[in-house]
Protein backbone atom coordinates (compact mmCIF):
# COMPACT_ATOMS: atom_id res chain seq x y z
CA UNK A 1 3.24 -22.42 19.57
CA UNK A 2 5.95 -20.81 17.66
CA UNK A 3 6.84 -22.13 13.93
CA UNK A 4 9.78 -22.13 11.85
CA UNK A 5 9.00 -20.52 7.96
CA UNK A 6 11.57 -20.62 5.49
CA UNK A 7 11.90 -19.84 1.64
CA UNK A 8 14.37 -19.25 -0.81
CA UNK A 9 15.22 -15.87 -2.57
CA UNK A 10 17.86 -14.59 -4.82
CA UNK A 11 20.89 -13.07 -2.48
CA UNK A 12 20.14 -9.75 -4.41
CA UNK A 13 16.22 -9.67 -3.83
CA UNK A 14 17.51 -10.55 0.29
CA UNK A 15 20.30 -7.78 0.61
CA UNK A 16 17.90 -5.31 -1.33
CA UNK A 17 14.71 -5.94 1.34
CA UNK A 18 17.36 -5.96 4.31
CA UNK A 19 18.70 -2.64 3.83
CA UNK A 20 15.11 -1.30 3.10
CA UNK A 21 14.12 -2.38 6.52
CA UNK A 22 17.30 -1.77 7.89
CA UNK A 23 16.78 1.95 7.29
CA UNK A 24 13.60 1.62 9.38
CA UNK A 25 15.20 0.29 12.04
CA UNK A 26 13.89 -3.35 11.37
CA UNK A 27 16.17 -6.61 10.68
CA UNK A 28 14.51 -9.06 8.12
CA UNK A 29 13.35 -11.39 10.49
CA UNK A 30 11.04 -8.97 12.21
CA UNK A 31 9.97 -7.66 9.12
CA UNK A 32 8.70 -11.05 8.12
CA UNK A 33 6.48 -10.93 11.23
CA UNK A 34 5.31 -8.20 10.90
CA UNK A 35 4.06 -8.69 7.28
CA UNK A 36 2.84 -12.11 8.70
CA UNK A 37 0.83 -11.11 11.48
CA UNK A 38 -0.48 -8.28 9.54
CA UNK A 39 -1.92 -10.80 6.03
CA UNK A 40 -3.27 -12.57 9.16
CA UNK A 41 -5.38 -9.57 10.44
CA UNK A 42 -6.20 -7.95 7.14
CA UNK A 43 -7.20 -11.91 5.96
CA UNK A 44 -5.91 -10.23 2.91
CA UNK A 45 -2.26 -9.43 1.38
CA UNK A 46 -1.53 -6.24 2.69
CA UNK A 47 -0.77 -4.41 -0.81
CA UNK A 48 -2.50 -4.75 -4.17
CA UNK A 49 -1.22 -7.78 -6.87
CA UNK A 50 -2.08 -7.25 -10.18
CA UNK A 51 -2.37 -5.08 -13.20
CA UNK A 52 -4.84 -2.99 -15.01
CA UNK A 53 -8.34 -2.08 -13.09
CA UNK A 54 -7.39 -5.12 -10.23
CA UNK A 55 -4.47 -2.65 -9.08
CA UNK A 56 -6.59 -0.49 -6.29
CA UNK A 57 -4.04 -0.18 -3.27
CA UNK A 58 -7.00 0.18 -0.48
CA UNK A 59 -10.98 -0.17 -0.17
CA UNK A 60 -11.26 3.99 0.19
CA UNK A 61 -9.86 4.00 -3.30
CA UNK A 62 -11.68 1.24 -4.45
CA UNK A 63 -15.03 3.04 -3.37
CA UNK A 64 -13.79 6.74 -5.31
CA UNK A 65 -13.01 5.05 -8.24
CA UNK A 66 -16.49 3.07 -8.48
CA UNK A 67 -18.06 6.44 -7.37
CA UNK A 68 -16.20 7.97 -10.55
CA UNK A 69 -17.36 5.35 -13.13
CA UNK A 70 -20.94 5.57 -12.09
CA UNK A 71 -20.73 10.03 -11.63
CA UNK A 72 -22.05 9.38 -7.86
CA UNK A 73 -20.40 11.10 -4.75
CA UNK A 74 -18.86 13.95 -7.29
CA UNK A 75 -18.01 17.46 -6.57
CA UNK A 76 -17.68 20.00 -8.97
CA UNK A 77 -14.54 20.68 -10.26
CA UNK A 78 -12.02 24.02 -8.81
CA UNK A 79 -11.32 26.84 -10.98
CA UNK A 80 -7.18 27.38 -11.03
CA UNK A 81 -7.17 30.10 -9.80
CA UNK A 82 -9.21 28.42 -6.70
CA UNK A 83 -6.92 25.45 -6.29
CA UNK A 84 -3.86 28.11 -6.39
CA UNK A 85 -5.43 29.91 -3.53
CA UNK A 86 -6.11 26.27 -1.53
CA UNK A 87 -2.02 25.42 -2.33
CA UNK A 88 -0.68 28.60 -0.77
CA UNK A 89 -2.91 28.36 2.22
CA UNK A 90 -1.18 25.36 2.83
């Protein structure tokens, strides 16, 4: 069974999201859904809230930078002239 959802934003905040979407090819409505359906998946927001050490944007993250505090899962660092190399074989 299909509901109706509604809420109130500022006109600027509305016209600012609809031409974001627009230039993916979305209208606002379907945008809507689609964040809908996908909290619903996820069972989670699908973006980070929050400040400070509760901003990680995804779990992969989340697990490097836990791996970081504690020294686990490290690899030793490139010499410059190494990374340079890496970059123009890209």
């Amino acid at each position: 069974m299909n509901v109706q959802v509604s809420t109130r934003v500022d006109s600027d905040i509305r016209d600012a999201a609809v031409r974001a979407v627009e230039a993916d090819g979305l209208d606002l409505s379907t945008a809507i859904r689609m964040f809908i359906k996908r909290t619903a998946d996820l069972g989670t927001l699908p973006f980070s809230v929050g400040v400070g050490e509760s901003l990680v944007p995804n779990a992969g993250l989340a697990v490097a930078v836990a791996d970081a505090k504690s020294g686990t899962n490290m690899t030793d660092a490139m010499s410059i002239d190494d990374a340079m190399g890496h970059l123009e074989r890209l």
